[in-house]
N, C-alpha and C. Protein backbone atom coordinates (compact mmCIF):
# COMPACT_ATOMS: atom_id res chain seq x y z
N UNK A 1 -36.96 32.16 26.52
CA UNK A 1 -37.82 31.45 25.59
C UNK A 1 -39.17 31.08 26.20
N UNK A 2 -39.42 31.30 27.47
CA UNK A 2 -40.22 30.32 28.37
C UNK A 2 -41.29 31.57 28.44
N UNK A 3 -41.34 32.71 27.84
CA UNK A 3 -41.39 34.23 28.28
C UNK A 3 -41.78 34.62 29.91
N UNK A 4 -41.46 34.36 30.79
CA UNK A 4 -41.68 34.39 32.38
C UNK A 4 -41.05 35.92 32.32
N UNK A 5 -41.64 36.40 33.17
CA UNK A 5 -41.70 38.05 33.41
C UNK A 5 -40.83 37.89 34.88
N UNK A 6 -40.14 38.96 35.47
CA UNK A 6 -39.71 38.84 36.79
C UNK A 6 -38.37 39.49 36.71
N UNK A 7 -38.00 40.54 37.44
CA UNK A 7 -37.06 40.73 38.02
C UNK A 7 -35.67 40.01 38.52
N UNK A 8 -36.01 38.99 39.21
CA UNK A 8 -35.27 37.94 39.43
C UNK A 8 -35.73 36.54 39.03
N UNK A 9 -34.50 35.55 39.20
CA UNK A 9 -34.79 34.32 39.09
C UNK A 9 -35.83 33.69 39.38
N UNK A 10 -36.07 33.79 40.41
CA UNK A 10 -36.94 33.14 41.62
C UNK A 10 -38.17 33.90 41.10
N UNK A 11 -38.48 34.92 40.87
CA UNK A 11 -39.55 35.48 40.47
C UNK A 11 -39.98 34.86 39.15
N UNK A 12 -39.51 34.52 38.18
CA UNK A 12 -39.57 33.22 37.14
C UNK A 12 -39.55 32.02 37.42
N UNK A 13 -39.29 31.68 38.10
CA UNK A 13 -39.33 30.49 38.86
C UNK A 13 -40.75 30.07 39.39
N UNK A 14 -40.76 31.26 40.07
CA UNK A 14 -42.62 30.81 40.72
C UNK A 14 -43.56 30.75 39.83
N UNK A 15 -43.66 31.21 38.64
CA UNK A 15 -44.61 31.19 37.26
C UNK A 15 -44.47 29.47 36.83
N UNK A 16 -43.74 28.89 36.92
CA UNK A 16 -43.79 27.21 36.41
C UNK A 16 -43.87 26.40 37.46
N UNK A 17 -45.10 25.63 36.92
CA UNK A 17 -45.57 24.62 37.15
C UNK A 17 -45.35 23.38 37.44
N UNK A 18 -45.33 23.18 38.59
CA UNK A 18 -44.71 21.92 39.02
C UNK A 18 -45.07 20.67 38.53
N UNK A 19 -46.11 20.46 38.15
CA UNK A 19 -47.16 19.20 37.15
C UNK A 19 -46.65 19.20 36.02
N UNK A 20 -46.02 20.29 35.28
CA UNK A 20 -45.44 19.97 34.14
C UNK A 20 -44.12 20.44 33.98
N UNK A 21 -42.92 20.61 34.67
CA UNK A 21 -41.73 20.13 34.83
C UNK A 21 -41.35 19.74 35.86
N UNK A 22 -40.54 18.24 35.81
CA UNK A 22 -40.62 17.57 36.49
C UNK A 22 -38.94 17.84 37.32
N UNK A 23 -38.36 18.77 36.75
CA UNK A 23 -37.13 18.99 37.68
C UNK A 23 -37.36 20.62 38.18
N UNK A 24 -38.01 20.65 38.54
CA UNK A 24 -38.46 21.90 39.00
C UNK A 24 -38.01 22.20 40.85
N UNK A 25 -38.12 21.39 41.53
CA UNK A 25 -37.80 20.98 42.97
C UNK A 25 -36.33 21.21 42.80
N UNK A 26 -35.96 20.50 41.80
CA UNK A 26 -34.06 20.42 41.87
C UNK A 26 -33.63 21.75 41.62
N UNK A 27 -34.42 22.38 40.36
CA UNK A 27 -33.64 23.47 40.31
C UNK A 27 -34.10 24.62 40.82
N UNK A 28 -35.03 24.50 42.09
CA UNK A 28 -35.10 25.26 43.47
C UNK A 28 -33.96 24.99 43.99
N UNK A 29 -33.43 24.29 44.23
CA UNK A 29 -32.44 23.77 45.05
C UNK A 29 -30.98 24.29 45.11
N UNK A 30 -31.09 23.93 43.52
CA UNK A 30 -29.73 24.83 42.65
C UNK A 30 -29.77 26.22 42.97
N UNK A 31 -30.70 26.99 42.73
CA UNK A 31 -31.04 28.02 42.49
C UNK A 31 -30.69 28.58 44.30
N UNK A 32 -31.33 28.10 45.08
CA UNK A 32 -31.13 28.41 46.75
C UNK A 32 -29.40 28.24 47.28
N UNK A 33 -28.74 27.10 46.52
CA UNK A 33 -27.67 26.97 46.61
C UNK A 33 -26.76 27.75 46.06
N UNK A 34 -27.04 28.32 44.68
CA UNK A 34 -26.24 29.93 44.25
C UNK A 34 -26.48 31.07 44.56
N UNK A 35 -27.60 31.02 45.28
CA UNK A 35 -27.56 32.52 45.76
C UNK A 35 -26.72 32.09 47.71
N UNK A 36 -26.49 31.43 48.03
CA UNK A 36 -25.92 31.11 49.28
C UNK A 36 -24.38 31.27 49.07
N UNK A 37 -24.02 30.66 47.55
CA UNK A 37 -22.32 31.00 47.76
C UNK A 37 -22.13 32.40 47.05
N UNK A 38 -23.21 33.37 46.24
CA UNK A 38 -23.40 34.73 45.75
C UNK A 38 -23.57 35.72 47.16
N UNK A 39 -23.97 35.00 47.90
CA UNK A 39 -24.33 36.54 48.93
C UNK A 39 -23.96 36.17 50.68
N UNK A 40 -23.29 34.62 50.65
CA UNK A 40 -22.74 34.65 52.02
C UNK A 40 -21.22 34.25 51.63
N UNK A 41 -20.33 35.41 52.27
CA UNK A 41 -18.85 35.11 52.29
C UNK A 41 -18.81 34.01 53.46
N UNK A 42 -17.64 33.44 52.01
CA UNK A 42 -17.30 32.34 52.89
C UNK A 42 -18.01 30.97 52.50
N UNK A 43 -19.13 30.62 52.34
CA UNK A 43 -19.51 29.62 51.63
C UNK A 43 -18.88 28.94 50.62
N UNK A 44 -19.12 27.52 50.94
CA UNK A 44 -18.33 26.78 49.87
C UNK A 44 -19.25 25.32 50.07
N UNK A 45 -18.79 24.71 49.15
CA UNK A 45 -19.74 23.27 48.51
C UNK A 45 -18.41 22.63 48.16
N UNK A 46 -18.87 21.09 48.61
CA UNK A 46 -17.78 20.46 48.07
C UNK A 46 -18.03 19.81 46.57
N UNK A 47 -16.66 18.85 45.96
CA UNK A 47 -16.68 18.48 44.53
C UNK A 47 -17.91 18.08 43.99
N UNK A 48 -18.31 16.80 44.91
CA UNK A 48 -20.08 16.35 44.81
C UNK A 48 -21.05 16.77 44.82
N UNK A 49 -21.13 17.99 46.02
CA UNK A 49 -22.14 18.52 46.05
C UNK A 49 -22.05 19.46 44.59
N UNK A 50 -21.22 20.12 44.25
CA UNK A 50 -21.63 21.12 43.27
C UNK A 50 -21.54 20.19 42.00
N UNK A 51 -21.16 18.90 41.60
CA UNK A 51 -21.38 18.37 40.07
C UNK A 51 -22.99 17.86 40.28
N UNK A 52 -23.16 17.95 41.61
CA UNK A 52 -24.90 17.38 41.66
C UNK A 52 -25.82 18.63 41.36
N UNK A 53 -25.87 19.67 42.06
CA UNK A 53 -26.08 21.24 41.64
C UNK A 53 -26.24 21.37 39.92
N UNK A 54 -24.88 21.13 39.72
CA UNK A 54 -24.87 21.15 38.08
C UNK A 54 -25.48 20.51 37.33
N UNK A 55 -25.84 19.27 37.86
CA UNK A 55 -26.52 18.29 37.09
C UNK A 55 -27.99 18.40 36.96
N UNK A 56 -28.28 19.50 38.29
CA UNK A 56 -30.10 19.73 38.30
C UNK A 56 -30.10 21.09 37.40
N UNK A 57 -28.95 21.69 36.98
CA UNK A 57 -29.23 22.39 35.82
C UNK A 57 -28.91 22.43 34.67
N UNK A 58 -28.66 21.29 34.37
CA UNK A 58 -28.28 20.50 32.96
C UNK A 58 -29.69 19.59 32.43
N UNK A 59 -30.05 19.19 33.74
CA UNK A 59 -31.28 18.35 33.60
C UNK A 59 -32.58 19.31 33.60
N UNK A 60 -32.46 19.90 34.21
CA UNK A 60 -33.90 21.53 34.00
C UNK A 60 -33.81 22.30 32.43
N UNK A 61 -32.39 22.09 31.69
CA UNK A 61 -32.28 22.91 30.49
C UNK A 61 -32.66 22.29 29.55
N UNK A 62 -32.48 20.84 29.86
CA UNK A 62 -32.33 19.76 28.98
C UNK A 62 -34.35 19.49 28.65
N UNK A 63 -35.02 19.48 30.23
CA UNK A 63 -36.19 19.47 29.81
C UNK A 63 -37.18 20.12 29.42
N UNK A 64 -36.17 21.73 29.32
CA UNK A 64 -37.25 22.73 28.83
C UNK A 64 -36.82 23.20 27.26
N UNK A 65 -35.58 22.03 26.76
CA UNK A 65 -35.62 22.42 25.67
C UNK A 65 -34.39 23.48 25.15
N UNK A 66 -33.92 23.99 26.11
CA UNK A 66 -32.45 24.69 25.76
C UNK A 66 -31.30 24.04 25.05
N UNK A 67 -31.09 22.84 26.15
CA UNK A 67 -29.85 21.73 25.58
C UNK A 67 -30.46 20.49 25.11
């Protein structure tokens, strides 16, 4: 919806603006944290850490209007 062009995530990612979304940092974060348990075996996050993860992408969807 956002129309961001890119190959990957992160390549959409770098097109928005940090001045105007304000969870943007978090869901770098998220985003660095799924590709860590996607491409290193063996990785794992505990209960907290991943409902916090989740929460910076509930809160990124929430402010761009998805949820």
């Amino acid at each position: 919806d956002l129309n961001l062009k890119g190959e990957h995530m992160a390549d959409r990612l770098e097109q928005l603006d940090l001045t105007q979304i304000n969870t943007l940092d978090n869901i770098w974060r998220a985003h660095r944290l799924r590709n860590q348990l996607v491409h290193t075996p063996g990785y794992s996050v505990n209960q907290v850490d991943a409902q916090r993860f989740l929460k910076y992408y509930e809160d990124f969807l929430k402010e761009i209007g998805v949820l």
